[in-house]
Structure formats: structure tokens, C-alpha cells
C-alpha atoms as a PDB file:
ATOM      1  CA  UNK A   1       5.015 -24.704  -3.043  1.00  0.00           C
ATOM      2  CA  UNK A   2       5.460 -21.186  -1.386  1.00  0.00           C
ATOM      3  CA  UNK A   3       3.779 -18.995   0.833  1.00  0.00           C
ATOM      4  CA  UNK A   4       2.548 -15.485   0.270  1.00  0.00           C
ATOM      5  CA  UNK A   5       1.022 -13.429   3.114  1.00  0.00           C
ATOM      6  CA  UNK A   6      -1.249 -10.118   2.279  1.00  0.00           C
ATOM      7  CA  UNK A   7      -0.664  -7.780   4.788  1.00  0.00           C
ATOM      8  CA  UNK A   8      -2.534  -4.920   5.773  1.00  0.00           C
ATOM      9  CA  UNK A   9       0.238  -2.586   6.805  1.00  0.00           C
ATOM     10  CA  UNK A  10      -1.201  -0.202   9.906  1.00  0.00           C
ATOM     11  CA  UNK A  11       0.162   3.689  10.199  1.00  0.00           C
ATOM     12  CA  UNK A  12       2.913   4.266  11.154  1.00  0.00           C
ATOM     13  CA  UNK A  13       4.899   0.831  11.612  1.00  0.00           C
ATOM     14  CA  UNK A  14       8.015  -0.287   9.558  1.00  0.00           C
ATOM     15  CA  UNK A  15       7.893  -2.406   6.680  1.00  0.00           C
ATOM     16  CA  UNK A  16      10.603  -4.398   8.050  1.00  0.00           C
ATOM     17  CA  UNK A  17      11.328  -6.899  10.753  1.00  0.00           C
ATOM     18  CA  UNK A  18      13.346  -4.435  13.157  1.00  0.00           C
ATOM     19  CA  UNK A  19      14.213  -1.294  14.271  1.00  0.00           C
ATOM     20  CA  UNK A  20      16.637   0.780  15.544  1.00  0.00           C
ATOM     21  CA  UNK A  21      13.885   2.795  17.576  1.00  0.00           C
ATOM     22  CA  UNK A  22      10.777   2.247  19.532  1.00  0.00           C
ATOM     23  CA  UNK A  23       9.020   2.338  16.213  1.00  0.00           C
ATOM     24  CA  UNK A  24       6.696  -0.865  15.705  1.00  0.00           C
ATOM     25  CA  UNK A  25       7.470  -3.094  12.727  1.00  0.00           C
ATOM     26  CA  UNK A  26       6.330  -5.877  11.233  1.00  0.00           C
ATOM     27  CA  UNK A  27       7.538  -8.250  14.270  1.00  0.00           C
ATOM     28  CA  UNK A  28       4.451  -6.733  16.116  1.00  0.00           C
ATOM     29  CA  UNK A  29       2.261  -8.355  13.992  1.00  0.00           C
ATOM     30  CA  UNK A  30       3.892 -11.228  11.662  1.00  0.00           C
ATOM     31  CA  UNK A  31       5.284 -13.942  13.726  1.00  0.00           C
ATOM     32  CA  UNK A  32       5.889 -16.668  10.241  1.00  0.00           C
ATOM     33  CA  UNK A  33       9.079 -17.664   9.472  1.00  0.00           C
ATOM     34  CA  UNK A  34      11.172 -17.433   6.564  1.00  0.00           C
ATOM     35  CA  UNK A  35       9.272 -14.947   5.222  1.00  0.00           C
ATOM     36  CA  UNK A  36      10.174 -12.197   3.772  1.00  0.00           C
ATOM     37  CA  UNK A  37       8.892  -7.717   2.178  1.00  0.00           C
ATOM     38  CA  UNK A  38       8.223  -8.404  -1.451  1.00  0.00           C
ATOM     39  CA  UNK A  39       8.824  -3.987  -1.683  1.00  0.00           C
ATOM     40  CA  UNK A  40       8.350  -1.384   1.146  1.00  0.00           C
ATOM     41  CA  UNK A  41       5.619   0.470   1.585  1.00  0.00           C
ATOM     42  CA  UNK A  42       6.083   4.523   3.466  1.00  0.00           C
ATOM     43  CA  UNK A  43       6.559   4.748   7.190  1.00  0.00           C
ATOM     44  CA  UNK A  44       2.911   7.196   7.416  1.00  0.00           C
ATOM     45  CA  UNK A  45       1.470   4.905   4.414  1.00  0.00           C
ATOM     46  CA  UNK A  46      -1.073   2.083   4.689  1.00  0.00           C
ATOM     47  CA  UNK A  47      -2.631  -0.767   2.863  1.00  0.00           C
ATOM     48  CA  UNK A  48      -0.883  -4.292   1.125  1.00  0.00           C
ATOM     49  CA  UNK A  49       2.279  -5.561   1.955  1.00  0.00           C
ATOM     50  CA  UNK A  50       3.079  -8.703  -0.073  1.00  0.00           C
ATOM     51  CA  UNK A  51       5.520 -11.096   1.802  1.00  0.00           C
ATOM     52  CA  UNK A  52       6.678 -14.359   0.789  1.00  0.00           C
ATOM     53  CA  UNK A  53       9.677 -17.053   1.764  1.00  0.00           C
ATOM     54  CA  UNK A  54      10.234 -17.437  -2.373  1.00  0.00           C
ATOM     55  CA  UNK A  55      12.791 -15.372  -3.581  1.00  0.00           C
ATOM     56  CA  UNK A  56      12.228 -15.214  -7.095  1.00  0.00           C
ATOM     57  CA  UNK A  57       8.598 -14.369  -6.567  1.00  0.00           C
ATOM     58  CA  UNK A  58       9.751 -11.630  -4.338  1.00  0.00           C
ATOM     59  CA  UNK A  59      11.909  -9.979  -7.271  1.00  0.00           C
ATOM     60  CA  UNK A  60       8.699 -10.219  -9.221  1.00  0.00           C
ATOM     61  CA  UNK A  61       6.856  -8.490  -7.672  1.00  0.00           C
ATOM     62  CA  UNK A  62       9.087  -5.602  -6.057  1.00  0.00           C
ATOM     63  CA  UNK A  63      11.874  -5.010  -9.395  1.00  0.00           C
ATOM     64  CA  UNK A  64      10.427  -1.950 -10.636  1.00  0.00           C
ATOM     65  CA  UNK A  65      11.992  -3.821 -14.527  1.00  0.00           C
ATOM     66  CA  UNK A  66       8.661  -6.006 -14.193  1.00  0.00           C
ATOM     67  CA  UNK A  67       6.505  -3.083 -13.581  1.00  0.00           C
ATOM     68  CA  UNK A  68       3.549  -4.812 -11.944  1.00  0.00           C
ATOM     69  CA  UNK A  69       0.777  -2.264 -11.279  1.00  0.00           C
ATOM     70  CA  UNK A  70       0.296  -1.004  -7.686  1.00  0.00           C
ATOM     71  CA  UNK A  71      -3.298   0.942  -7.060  1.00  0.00           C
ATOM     72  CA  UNK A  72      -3.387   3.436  -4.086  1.00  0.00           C
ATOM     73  CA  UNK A  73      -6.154   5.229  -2.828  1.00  0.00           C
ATOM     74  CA  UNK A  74      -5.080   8.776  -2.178  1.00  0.00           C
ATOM     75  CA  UNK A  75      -7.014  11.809   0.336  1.00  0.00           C
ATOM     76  CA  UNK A  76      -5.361  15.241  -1.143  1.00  0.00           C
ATOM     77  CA  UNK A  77      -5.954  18.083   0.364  1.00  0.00           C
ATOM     78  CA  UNK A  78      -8.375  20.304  -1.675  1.00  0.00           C
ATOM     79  CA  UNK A  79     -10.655  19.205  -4.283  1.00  0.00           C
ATOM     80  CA  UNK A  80      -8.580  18.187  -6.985  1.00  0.00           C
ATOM     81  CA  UNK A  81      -8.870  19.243 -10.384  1.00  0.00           C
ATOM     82  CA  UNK A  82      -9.788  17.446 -13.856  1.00  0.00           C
ATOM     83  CA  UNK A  83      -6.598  19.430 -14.512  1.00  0.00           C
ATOM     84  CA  UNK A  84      -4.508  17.933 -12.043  1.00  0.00           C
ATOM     85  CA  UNK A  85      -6.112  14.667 -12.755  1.00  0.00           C
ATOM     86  CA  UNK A  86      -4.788  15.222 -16.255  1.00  0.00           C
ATOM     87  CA  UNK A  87      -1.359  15.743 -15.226  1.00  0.00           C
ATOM     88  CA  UNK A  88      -0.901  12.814 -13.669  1.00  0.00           C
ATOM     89  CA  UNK A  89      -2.191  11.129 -16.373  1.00  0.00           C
ATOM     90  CA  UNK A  90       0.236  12.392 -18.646  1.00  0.00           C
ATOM     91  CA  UNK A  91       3.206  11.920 -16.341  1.00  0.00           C
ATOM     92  CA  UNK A  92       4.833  14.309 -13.708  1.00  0.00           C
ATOM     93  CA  UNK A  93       8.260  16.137 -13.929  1.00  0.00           C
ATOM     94  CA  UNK A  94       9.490  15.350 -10.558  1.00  0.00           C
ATOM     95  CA  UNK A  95      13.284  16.138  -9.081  1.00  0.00           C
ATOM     96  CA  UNK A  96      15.005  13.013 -10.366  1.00  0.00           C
ATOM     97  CA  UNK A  97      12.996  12.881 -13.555  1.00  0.00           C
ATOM     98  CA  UNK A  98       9.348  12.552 -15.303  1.00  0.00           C
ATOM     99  CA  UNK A  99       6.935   9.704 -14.056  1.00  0.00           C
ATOM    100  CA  UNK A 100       5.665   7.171 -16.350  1.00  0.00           C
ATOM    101  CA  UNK A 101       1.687   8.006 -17.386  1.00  0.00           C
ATOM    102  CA  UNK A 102      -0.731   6.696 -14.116  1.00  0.00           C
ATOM    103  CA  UNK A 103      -3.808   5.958 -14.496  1.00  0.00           C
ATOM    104  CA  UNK A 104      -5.640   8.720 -11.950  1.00  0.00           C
ATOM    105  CA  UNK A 105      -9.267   8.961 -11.218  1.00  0.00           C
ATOM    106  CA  UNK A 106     -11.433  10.798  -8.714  1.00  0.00           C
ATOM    107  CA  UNK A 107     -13.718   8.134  -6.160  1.00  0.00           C
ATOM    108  CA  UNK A 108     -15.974   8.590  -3.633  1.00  0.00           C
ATOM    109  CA  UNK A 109     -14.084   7.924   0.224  1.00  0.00           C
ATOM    110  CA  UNK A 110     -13.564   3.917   0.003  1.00  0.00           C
ATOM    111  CA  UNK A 111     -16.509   2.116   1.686  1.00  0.00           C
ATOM    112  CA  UNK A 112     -15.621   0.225   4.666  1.00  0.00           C
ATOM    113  CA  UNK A 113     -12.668   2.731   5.397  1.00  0.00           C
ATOM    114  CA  UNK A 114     -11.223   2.008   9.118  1.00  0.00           C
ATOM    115  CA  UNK A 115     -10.486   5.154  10.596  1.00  0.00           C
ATOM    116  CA  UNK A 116      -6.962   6.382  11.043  1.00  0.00           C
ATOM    117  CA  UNK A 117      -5.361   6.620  14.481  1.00  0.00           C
ATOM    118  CA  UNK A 118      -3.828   9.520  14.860  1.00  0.00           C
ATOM    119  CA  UNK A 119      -7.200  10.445  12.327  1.00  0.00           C
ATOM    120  CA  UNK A 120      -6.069  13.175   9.299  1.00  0.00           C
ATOM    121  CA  UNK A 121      -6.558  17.112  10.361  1.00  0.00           C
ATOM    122  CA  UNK A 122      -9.498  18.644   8.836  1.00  0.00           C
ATOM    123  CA  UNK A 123      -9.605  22.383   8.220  1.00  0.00           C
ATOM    124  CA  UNK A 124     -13.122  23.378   7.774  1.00  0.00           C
ATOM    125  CA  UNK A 125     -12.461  26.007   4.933  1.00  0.00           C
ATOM    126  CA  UNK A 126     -10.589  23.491   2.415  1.00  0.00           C
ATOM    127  CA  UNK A 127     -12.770  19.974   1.375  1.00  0.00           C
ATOM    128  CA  UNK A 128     -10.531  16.615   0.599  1.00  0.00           C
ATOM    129  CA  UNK A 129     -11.026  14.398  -1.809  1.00  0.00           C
ATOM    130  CA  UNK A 130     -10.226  10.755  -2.747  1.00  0.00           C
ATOM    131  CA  UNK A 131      -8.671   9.873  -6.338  1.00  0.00           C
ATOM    132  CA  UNK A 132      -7.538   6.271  -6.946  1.00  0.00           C
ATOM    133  CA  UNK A 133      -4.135   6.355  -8.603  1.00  0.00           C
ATOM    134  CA  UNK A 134      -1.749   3.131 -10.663  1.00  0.00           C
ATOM    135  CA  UNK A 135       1.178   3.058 -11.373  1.00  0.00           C
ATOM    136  CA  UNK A 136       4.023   0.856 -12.402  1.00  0.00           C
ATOM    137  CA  UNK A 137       7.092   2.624 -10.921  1.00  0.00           C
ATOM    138  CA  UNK A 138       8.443   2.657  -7.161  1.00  0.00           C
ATOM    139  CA  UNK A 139      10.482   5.295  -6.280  1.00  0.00           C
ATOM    140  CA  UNK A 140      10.604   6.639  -2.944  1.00  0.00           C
ATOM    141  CA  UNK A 141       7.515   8.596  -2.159  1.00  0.00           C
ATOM    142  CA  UNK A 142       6.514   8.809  -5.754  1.00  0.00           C
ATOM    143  CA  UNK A 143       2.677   9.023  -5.054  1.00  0.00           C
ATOM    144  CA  UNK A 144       3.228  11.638  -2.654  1.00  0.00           C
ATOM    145  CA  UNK A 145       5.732  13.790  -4.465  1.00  0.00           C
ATOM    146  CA  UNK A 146       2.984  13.809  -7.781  1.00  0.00           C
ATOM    147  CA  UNK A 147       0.243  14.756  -5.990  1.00  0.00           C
ATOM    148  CA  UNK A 148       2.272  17.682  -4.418  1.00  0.00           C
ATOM    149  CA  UNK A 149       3.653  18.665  -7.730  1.00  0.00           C
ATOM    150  CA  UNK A 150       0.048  19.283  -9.319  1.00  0.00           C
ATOM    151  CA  UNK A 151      -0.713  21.136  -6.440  1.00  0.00           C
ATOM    152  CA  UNK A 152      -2.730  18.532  -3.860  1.00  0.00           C
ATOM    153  CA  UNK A 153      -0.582  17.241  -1.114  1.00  0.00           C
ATOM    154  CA  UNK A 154      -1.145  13.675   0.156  1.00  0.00           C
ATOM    155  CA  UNK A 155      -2.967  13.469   3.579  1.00  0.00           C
ATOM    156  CA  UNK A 156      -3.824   9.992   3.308  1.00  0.00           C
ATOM    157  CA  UNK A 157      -2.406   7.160   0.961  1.00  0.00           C
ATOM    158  CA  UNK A 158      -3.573   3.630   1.540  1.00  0.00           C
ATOM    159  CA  UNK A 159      -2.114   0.628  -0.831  1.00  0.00           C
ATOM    160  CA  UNK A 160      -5.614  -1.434  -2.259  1.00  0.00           C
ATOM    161  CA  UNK A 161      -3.738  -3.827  -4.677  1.00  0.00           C
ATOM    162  CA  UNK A 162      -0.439  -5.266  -6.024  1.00  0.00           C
ATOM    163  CA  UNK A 163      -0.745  -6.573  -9.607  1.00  0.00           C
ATOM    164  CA  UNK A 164      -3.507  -9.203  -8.891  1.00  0.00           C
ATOM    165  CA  UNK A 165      -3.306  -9.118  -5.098  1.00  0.00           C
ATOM    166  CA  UNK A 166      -6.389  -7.046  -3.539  1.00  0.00           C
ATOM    167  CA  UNK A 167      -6.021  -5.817  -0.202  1.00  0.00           C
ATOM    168  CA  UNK A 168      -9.831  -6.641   0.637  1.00  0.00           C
ATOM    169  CA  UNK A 169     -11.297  -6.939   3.553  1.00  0.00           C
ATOM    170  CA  UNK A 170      -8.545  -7.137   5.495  1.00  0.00           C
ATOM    171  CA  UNK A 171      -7.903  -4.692   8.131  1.00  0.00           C
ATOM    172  CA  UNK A 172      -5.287  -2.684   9.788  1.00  0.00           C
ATOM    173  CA  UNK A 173      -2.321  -5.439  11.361  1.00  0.00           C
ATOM    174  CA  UNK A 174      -4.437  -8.202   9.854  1.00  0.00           C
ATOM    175  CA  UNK A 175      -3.296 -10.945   7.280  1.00  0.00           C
ATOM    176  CA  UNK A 176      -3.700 -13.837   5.080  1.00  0.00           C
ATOM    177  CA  UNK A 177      -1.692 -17.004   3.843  1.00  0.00           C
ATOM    178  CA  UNK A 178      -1.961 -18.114   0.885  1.00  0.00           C
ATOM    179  CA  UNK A 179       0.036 -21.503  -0.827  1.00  0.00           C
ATOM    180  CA  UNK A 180       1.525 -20.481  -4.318  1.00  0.00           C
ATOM    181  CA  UNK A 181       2.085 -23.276  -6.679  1.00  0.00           C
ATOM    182  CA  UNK A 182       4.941 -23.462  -9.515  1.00  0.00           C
ATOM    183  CA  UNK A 183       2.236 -21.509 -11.748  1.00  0.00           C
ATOM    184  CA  UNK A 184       2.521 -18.699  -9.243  1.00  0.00           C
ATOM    185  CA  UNK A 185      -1.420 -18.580  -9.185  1.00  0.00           C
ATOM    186  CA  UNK A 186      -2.779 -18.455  -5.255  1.00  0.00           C
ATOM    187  CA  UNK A 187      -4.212 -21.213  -4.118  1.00  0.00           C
ATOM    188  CA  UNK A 188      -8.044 -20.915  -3.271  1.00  0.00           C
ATOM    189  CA  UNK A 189      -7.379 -24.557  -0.932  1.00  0.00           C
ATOM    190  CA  UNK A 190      -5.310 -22.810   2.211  1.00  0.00           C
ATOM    191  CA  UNK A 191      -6.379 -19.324   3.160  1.00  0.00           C
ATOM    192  CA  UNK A 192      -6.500 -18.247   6.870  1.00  0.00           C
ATOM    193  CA  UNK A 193      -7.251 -14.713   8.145  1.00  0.00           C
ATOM    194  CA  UNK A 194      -6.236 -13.757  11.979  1.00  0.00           C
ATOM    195  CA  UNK A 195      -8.472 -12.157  14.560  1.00  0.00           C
ATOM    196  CA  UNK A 196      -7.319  -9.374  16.869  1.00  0.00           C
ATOM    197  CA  UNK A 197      -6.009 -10.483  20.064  1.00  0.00           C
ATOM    198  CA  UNK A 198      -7.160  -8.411  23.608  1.00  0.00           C
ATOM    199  CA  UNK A 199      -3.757  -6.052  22.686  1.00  0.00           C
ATOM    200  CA  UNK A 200      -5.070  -4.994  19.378  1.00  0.00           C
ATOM    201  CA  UNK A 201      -2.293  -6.779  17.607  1.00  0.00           C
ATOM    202  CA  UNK A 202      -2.553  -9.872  15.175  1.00  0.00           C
ATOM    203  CA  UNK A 203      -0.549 -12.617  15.361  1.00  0.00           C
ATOM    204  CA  UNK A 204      -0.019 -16.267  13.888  1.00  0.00           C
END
């Protein structure tokens, strides 16, 4: 058996164990050995992180060759077109090449959305809006640079699922354990969740 932990990755912390810098990283809130980032996740990005101390799952899930869908719910700045949503769709010529076709819809704000901290400027003149975007690739900043390139920068971009794995309710420096079996199907038997301590952090 293995373990796989969900994370939910706060703003602005690492996706690794250390740092060079005064920067927090996942040693602030992960104290579980032997595991280890199945794929990054963006310094000013939020949402699921995917750990595990089972190295071929961990190539699953983070080789882009296997192409396991990643949903991300993305605040632009503006309102963003049926145009724009159409361009994503299609695929986006970026600098090192076009995307693969994502899957790109417009959504209401998430329910249950914890606030950011610092929280995203608002201009009073120009709206936001929310669209919830999959893809299957993982290049650095990808979700970012396509929203830019059809003409609504990213102001906020939180990770909601990995393949099968759903962020949930899970929030900000929280996670859960989960037991994998040789299937590689979660096991519903051993789940724990951890509680905030008096620091704000979450630990084991």
C-alpha cells in the first residue's frame, strides 16, 4: 500500500520542501515522511497538490506523456468573452508553441471560496469573472500565459482537481491521507483531515 496526501496549497508558499529564502514551503505545513510533489503547482497559485511516497504513482500523475486532466478555476480580469472562451477551446499559440484544445467555460465565483490574503485588487471600472478551465498539458505558467494571450490576464488561479482527485472541502494549508492499494483506487477505509493549530498552520 501507499499513501497519497491532497493538499490544499495556500498563496504564496513553495511547492517544495525548502527554500533558499524566507519563503514558506511545504515544511510549514506537511510534517509526513517519505513523501513526496506528484507536479508543482505556481509560487502565487492555489488549490491541489498531490503528494505521495510511491514513485511510480508520482510519474503518473505529474509526466505530462500521461496527460491526466488538471481543472483550475481562473478570476481574469475583465469579463471574458464567448470569443476568448473560444480560443482557448481551440488551442492557444503561445511562445514555445500552440496548446492542446482545453476545455474552458464561464462559472459563477466558486461557492465556499476562502478569501485570499493579500485579497486580489479590484478596480471599480473593469468587472472579473470566473471561467473553469482543463487541460492536459503542464508547462510553466500555461494557464496564465492563455488567458493573457486572448486578452484576460489571470488575477486568481486556484487548482480544484487532478484527474480524479477533487480538492473539496479542504482549505488553505489543510490536508488529507489517503491509503492507495495496488489498483491505485483511494481507499474510502483511512482518511484523516487536520484542524488549524493556534498559528494558523496545519500539521500532522
Amino acid at each position: 500500500m501507499s499513501t497519497l496526501v491532497l493538499f490544499n496549497k495556500p498563496f504564496r508558499v513553495l511547492s517544495q520542501f525548502r527554500s533558499n529564502d524566507a519563503r514558506e514551503t511545504l515544511a510549514n505545513y506537511l510534517s509526513i515522511p517519505g513523501v513526496y510533489p506528484a507536479g508543482r503547482l505556481d509560487f502565487d497559485s492555489e488549490g491541489l497538490m498531490i503528494l505521495t511516497d510511491d514513485g511510480q504513482l508520482q510519474a503518473q500523475i505529474s509526466h505530462p506523456k500521461h496527460k491526466l486532466q488538471k481543472t483550475y478555476w481562473v478570476q481574469v480580469d475583465g469579463n471574458i468573452s464567448d470569443a476568448a472562451l473560444q480560443q482557448l477551446r481551440d488551442g492557444v499559440v503561445l511562445n514555445d508553441g500552440a496548446t492542446l484544445p482545453a476545455r474552458a467555460n464561464r462559472i459563477a465565483e466558486p461557492a465556499g471560496l476562502w478569501p485570499r490574503d493579500p485579497p486580489v485588487r479590484v478596480r471599480q471600472q473593469i468587472p472579473t469573472s470566473w471561467v473553469e478551465i482543463k487541460i492536459c498539458e503542464g508547462r510553466n505558467r500555461q494557464v496564465r500565459r492563455m488567458t493573457a494571450q486572448v486578452g484576460f490576464p489571470t488575477l486568481r488561479l486556484i487548482r480544484a482537481a487532478i484527474g480524479d482527485w477533487q480538492l473539496g472541502a479542504l482549505t488553505p494549508g489543510e490536508f488529507a491521507l489517503q491509503t492507495l492499494h495496488a489498483a491505485r483506487r483511494p481507499a474510502r477505509a483511512r482518511s484523516s483531515r487536520t484542524k488549524p493549530t493556534s498559528g494558523g498552520r496545519k500539521r500532522v
